[in-house]
Protein backbone atom coordinates (compact mmCIF):
# COMPACT_ATOMS: atom_id res chain seq x y z
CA UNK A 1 0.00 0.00 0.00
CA UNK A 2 1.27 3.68 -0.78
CA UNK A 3 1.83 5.51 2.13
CA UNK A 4 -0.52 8.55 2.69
CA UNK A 5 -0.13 12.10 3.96
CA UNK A 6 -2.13 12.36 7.05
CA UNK A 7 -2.55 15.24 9.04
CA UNK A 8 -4.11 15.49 11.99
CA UNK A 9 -5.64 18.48 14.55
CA UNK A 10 -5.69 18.28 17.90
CA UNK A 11 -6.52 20.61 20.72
CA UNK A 12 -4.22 18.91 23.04
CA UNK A 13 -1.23 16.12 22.96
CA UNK A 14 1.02 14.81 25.54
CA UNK A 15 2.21 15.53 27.80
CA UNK A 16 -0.79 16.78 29.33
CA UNK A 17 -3.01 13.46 30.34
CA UNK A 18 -6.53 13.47 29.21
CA UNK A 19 -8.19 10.94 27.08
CA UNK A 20 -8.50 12.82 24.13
CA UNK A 21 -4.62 13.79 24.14
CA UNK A 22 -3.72 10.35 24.54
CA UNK A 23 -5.73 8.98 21.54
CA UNK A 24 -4.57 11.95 19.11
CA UNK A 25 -0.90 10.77 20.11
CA UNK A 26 -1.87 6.64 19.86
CA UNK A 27 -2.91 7.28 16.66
CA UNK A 28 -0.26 9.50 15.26
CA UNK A 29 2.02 6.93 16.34
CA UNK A 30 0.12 3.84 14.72
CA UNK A 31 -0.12 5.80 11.89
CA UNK A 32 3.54 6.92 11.77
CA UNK A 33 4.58 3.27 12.75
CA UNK A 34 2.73 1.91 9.34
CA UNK A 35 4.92 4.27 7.15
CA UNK A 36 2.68 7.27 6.86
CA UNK A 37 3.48 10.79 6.81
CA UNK A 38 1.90 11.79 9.51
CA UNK A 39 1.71 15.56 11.20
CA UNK A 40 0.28 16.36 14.02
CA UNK A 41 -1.27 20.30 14.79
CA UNK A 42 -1.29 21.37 18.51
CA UNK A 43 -2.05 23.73 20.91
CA UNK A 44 1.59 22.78 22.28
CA UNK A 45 2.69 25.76 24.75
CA UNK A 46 6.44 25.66 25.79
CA UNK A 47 7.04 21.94 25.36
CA UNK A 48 9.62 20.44 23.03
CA UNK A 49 8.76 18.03 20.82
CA UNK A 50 11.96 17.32 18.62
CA UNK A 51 13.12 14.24 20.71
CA UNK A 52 9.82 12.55 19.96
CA UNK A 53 9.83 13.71 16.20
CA UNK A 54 13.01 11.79 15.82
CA UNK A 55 12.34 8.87 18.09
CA UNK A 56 8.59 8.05 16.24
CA UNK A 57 9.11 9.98 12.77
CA UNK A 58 6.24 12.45 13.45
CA UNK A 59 5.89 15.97 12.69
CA UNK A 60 4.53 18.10 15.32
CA UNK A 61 3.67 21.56 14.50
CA UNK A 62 2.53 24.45 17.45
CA UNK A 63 -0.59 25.73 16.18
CA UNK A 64 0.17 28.93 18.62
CA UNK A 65 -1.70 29.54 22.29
CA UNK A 66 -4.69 29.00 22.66
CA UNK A 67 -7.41 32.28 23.12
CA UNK A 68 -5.84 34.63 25.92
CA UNK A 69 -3.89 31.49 26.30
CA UNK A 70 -5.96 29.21 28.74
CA UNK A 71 -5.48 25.51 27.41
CA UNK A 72 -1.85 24.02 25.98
CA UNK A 73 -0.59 20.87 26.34
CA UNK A 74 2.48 21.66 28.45
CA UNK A 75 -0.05 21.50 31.86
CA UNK A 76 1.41 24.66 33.11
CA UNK A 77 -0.44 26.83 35.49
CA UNK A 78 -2.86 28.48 33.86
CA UNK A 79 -3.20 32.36 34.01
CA UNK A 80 -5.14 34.15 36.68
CA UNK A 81 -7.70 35.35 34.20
CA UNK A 82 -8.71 32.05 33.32
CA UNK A 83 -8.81 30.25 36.65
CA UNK A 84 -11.53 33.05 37.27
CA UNK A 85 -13.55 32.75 34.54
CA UNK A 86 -13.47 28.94 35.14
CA UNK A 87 -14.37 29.50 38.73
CA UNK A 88 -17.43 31.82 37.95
CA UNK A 89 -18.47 29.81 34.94
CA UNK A 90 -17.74 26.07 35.87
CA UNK A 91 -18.07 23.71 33.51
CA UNK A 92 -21.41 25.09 31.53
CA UNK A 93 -19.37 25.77 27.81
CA UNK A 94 -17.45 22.71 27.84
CA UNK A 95 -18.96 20.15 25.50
């Protein structure tokens, strides 16, 4: 089989542990590990990700910060703006 070009967007990838994060990085690697060309779009904060690009032939591309920067997938603190908003507004946007 030829190998494709896959691309794929994600809000979030690891190191940051969530179930969605993990299953956008098990499939980039499945993916990648069938001969693909696989890149992978991120919210990725701070983190580097060369050592895994090498190790698992990905490419992993920052697709910036987030909106006044309240969700990456480095798990850093988030900024004092958005702990309040998620304090006053809970959970009732997240889908």
């Amino acid at each position: 089989m030829k190998p494709l070009k896959i691309v794929i967007f994600a809000q979030w990838v690891l190191p940051i542990i969530n179930p969605r994060s993990h299953r956008t990085w098990q499939l980039a690697l499945n993916f990648a590990k069938q001969g693909h060309d696989v890149t992978v779009y991120a919210l990725l904060g701070k983190t580097d990700y060369s050592k895994y690009e090498k190790e698992y032939g990905l490419k992993i591309k920052n697709l910036g910060y987030s909106w006044y920067g309240c969700v990456n997938s480095d798990g850093g603190k988030q900024p004092l703006h958005c702990r309040a908003i998620m304090k006053l507004l809970g959970n009732k946007f997240l889908f």
